[in-house]
Protein backbone atom coordinates (compact mmCIF):
# COMPACT_ATOMS: atom_id res chain seq x y z
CA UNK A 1 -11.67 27.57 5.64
CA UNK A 2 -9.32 24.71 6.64
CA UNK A 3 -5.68 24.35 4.33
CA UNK A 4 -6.13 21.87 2.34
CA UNK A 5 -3.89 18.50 3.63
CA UNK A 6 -2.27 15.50 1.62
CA UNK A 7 0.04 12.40 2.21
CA UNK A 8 3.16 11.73 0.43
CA UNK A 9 4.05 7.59 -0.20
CA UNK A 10 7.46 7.06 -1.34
CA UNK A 11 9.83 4.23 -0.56
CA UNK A 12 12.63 7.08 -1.07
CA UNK A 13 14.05 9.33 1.04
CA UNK A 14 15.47 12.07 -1.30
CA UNK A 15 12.08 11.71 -3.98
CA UNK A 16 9.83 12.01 -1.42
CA UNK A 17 11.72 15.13 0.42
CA UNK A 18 11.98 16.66 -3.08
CA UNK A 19 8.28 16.18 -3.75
CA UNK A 20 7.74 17.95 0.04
CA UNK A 21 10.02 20.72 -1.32
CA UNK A 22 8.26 21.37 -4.55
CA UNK A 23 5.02 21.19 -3.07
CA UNK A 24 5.70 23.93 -0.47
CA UNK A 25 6.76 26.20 -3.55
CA UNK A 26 4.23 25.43 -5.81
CA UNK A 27 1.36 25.44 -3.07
CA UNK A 28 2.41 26.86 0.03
CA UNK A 29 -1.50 26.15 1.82
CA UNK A 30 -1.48 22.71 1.36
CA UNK A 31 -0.57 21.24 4.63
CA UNK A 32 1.55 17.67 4.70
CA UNK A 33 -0.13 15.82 7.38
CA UNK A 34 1.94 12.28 6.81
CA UNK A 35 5.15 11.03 4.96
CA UNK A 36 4.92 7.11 4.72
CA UNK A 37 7.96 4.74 3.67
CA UNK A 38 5.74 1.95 2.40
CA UNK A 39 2.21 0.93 1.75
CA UNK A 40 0.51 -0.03 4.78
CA UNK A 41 1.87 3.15 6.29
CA UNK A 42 0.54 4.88 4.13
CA UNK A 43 -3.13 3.22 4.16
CA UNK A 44 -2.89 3.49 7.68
CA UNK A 45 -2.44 6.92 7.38
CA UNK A 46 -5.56 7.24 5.12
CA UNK A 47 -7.82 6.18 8.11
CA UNK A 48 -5.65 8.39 11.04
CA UNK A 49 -5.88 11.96 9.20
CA UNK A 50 -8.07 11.61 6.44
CA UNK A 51 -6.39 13.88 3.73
CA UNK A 52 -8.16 15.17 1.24
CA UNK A 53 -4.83 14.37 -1.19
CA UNK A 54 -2.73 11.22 -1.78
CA UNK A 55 0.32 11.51 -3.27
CA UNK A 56 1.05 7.56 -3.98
CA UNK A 57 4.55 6.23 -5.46
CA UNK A 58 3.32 3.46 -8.12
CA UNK A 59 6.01 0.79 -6.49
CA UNK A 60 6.46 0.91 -2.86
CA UNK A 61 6.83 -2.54 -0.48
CA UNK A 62 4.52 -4.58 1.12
CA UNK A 63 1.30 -2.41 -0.84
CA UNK A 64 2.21 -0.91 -4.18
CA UNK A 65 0.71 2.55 -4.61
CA UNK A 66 -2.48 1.05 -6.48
CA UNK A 67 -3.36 -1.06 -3.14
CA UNK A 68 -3.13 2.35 -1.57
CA UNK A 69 -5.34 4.08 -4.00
CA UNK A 70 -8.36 1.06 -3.61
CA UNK A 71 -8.02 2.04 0.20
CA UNK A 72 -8.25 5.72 -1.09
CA UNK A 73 -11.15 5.34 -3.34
CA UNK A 74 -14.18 7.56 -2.93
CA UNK A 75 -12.02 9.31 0.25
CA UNK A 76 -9.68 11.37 -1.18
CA UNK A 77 -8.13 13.00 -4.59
CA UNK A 78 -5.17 10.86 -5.77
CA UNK A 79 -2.11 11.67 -7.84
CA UNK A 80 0.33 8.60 -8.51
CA UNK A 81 3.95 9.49 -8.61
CA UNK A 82 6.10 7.06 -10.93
CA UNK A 83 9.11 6.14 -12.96
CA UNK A 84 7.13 4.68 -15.55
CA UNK A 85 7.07 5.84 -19.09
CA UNK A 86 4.06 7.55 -20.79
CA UNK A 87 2.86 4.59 -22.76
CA UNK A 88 2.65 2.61 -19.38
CA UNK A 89 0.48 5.32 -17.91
CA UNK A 90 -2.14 5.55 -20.73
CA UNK A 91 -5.29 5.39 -18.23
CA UNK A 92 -4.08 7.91 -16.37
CA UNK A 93 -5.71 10.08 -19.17
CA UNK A 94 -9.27 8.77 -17.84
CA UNK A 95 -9.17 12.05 -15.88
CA UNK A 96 -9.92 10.20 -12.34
CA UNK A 97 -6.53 11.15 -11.07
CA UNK A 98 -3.16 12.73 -11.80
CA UNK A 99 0.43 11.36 -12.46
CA UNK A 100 4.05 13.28 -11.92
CA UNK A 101 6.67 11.11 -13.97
CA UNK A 102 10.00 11.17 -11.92
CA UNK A 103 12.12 13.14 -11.54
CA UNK A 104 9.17 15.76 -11.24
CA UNK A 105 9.44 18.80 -12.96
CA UNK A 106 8.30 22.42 -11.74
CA UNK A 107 5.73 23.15 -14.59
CA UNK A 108 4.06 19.55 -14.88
CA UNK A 109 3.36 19.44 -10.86
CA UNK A 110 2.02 23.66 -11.24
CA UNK A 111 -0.29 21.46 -13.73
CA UNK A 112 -0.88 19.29 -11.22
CA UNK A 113 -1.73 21.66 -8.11
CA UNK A 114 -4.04 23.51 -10.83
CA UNK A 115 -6.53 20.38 -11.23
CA UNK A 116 -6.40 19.35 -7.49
CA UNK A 117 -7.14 23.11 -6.51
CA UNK A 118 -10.30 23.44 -9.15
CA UNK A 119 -11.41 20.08 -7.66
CA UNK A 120 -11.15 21.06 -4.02
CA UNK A 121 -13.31 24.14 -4.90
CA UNK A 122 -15.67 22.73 -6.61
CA UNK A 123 -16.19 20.43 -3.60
CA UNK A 124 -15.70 17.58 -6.66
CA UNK A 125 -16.63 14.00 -4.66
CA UNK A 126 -13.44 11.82 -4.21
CA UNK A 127 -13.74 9.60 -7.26
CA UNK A 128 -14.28 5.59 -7.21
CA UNK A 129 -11.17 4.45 -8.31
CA UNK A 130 -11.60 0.82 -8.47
CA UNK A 131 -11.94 0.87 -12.46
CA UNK A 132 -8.85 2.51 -13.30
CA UNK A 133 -6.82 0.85 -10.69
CA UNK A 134 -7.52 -2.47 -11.87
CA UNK A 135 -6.99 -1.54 -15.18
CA UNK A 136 -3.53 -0.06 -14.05
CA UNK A 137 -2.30 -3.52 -12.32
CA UNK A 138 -3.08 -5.08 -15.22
CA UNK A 139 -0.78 -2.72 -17.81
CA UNK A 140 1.79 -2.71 -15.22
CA UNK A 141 1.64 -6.73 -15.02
CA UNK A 142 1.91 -6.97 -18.55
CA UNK A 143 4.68 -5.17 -18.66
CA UNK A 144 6.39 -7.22 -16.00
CA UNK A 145 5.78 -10.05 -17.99
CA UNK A 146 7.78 -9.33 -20.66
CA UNK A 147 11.18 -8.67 -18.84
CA UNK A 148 10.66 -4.77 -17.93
CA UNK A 149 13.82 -3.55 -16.19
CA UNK A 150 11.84 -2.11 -13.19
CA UNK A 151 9.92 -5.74 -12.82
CA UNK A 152 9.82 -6.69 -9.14
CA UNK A 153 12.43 -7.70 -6.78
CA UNK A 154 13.23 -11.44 -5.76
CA UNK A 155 10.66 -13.52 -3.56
CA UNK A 156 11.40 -14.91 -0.42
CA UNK A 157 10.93 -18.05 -0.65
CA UNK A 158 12.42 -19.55 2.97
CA UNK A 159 12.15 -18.56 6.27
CA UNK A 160 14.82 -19.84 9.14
CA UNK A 161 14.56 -19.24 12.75
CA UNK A 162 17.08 -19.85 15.77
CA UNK A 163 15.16 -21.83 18.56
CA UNK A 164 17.58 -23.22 20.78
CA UNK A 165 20.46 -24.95 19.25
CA UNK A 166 18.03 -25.12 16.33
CA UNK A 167 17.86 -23.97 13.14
CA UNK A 168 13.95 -24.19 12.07
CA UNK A 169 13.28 -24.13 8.16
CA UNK A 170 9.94 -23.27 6.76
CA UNK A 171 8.99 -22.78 3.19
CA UNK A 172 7.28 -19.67 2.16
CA UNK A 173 4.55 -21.64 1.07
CA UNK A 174 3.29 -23.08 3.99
CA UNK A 175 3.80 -19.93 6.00
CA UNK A 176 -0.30 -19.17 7.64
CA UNK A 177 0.63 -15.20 8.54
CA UNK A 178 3.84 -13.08 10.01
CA UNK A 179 2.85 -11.30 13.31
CA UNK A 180 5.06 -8.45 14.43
CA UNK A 181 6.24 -9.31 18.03
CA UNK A 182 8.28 -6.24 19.79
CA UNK A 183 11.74 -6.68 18.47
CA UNK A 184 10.81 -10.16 16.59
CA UNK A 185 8.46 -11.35 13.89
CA UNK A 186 6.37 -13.92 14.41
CA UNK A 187 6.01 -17.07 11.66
CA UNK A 188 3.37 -18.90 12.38
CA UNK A 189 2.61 -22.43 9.81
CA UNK A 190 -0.64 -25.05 10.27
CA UNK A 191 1.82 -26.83 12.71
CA UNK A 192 4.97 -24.97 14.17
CA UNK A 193 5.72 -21.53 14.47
CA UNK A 194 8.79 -19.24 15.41
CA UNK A 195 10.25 -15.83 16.04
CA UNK A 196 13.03 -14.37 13.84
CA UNK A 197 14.33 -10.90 14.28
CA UNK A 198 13.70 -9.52 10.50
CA UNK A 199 11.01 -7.05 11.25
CA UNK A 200 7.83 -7.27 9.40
CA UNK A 201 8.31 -4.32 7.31
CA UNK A 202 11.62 -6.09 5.46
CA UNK A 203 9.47 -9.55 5.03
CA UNK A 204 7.22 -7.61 3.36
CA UNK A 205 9.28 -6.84 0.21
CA UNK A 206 9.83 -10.33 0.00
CA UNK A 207 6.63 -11.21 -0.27
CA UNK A 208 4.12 -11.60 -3.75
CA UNK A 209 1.02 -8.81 -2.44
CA UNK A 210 -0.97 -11.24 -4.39
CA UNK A 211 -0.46 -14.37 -2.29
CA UNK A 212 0.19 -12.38 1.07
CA UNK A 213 -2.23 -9.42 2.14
CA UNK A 214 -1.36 -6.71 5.17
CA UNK A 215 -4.47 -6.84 7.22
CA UNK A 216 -3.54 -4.81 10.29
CA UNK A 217 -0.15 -2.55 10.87
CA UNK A 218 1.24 -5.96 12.39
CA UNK A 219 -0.25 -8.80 10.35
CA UNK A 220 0.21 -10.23 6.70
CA UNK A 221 -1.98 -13.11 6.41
CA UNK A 222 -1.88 -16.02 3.77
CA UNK A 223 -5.06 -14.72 1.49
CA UNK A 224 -5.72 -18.44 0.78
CA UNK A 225 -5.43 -19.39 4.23
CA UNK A 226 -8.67 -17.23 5.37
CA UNK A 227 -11.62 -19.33 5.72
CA UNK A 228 -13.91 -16.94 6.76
CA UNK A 229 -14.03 -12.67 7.61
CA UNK A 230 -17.13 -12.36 10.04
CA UNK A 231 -17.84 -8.67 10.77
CA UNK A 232 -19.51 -7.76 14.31
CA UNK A 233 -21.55 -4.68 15.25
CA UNK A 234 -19.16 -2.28 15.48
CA UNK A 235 -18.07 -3.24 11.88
CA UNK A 236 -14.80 -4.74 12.87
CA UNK A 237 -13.75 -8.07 10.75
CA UNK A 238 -11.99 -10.84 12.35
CA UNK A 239 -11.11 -13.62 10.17
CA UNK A 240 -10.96 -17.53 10.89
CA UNK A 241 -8.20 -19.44 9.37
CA UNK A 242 -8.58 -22.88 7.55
CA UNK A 243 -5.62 -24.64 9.40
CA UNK A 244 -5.50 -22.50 12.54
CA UNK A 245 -7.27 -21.58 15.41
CA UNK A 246 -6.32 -18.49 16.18
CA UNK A 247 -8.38 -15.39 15.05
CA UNK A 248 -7.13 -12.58 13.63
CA UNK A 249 -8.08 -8.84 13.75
CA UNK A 250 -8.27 -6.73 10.32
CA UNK A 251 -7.66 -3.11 11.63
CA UNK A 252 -10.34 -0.10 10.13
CA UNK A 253 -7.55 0.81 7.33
CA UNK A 254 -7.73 -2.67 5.67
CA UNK A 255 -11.30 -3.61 5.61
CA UNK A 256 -11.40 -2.40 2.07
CA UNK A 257 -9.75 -5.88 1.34
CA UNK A 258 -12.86 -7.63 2.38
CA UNK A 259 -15.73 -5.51 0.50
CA UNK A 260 -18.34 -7.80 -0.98
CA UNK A 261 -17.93 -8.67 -4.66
């Protein structure tokens, strides 16, 4: 019988080596396939090794751990990590999935490795986490709302660029999608575009996941700029912008964006 495998998502170095280090103690057969630093590493990890586990931090960049667990839905068992208190984490208690408040301790994540084991044995199917994940975002907005210390970092809200002698200027707001580009990112508007040398990964956590959506390791895409997402054969999605006419690839880890409703 194969170990069983899981991913750890943590923006942090040390919580995320700590959470390696317990893990080994408390179940030495489970077998760490992939550590990601943000979201769409992790998601993309999700569709390279398939673990049967997800260990997803609640607040990471670019995806937040709940964008991570609608990727994961129906694929593997997930168990949110987070700094949140217990009141925030009420539908948690749905069963569905686990939580480990930070800073984990031994005995709650021995709980933890108990429930995932009796699940793996019994073969339990993945559950649809849809449901509870919406219902999640919306507690954790609320909370937000109200001033929470933890609420989320600044926006970006410009973007400049050197070309030339020039200094180009665009607003966030009519930014169409970034593109990563080698050692440059790629800002592309309905009518100019531009390379600066912030990589794609920082832009992210200056973005509102709301407004901007990772589509592919190397594109975030205006959601409101997509006119169309026209799947072929094979099952890819390419999608046709409104002000643009250049088409863009969604890779196999994001097509969970573009489910029917």
């Amino acid at each position: 019988m194969r170990p069983p495998t899981a991913l750890i998502a943590d923006d942090e170095d040390l919580p995320r080596a700590e959470l390696r280090r317990m893990l080994a103690s408390a179940w030495p057969d489970l077998r760490i396939v992939a550590e990601c630093e943000h979201g769409p590493a992790a998601v993309e990890a999700l569709d390279e090794f398939a673990p049967a586990i997800a260990f997803l931090d609640i607040r990471m960049p670019g995806l937040s751990g709940l964008d991570v667990a609608r990727a994961a839905s129906g694929r593997c068992h997930a168990v949110f990590t987070t700094a949140y208190d217990s009141h925030a984490v009420e539908a948690f208690n749905a069963g569905a999935v686990d939580y480990l408040l930070k800073p984990v301790r031994a005995e709650r994540l021995a709980q933890t490795v108990q429930r995932l084991q009796a699940r793996l044995q019994a073969q339990a199917v993945a559950p649809d986490l849809s449901g509870l994940v919406e219902k999640l975002s919306a507690q954790l907005q609320q909370r937000q709302a109200h001033g929470a210390p933890d609420a989320a970092p600044p926006r970006l809200r410009w973007v400049s660029a050197n070309v030339g002698d020039i200094i180009k200027m665009f607003s966030i707001d009519e930014v169409l999608f970034f593109q990563s580009d080698e050692k440059y990112t790629r800002v592309v508007t309905a009518g100019d575009e531009a390379h600066v040398r912030k990589p794609l990964k920082e832009i992210a956590e200056g973005l509102d996941p709301d407004v901007f959506w990772q589509i592919h390791r190397g594109v975030i895409v205006r959601a409101d700029a997509i006119g169309r997402a026209q799947r072929d054969d094979t099952g890819r999605i390419t999608l046709q912008l409104r002000q643009h006419a250049e088409r863009l690839q969604v890779s196999q880890a994001y097509t969970w964006r573009f489910k029917p409703m």
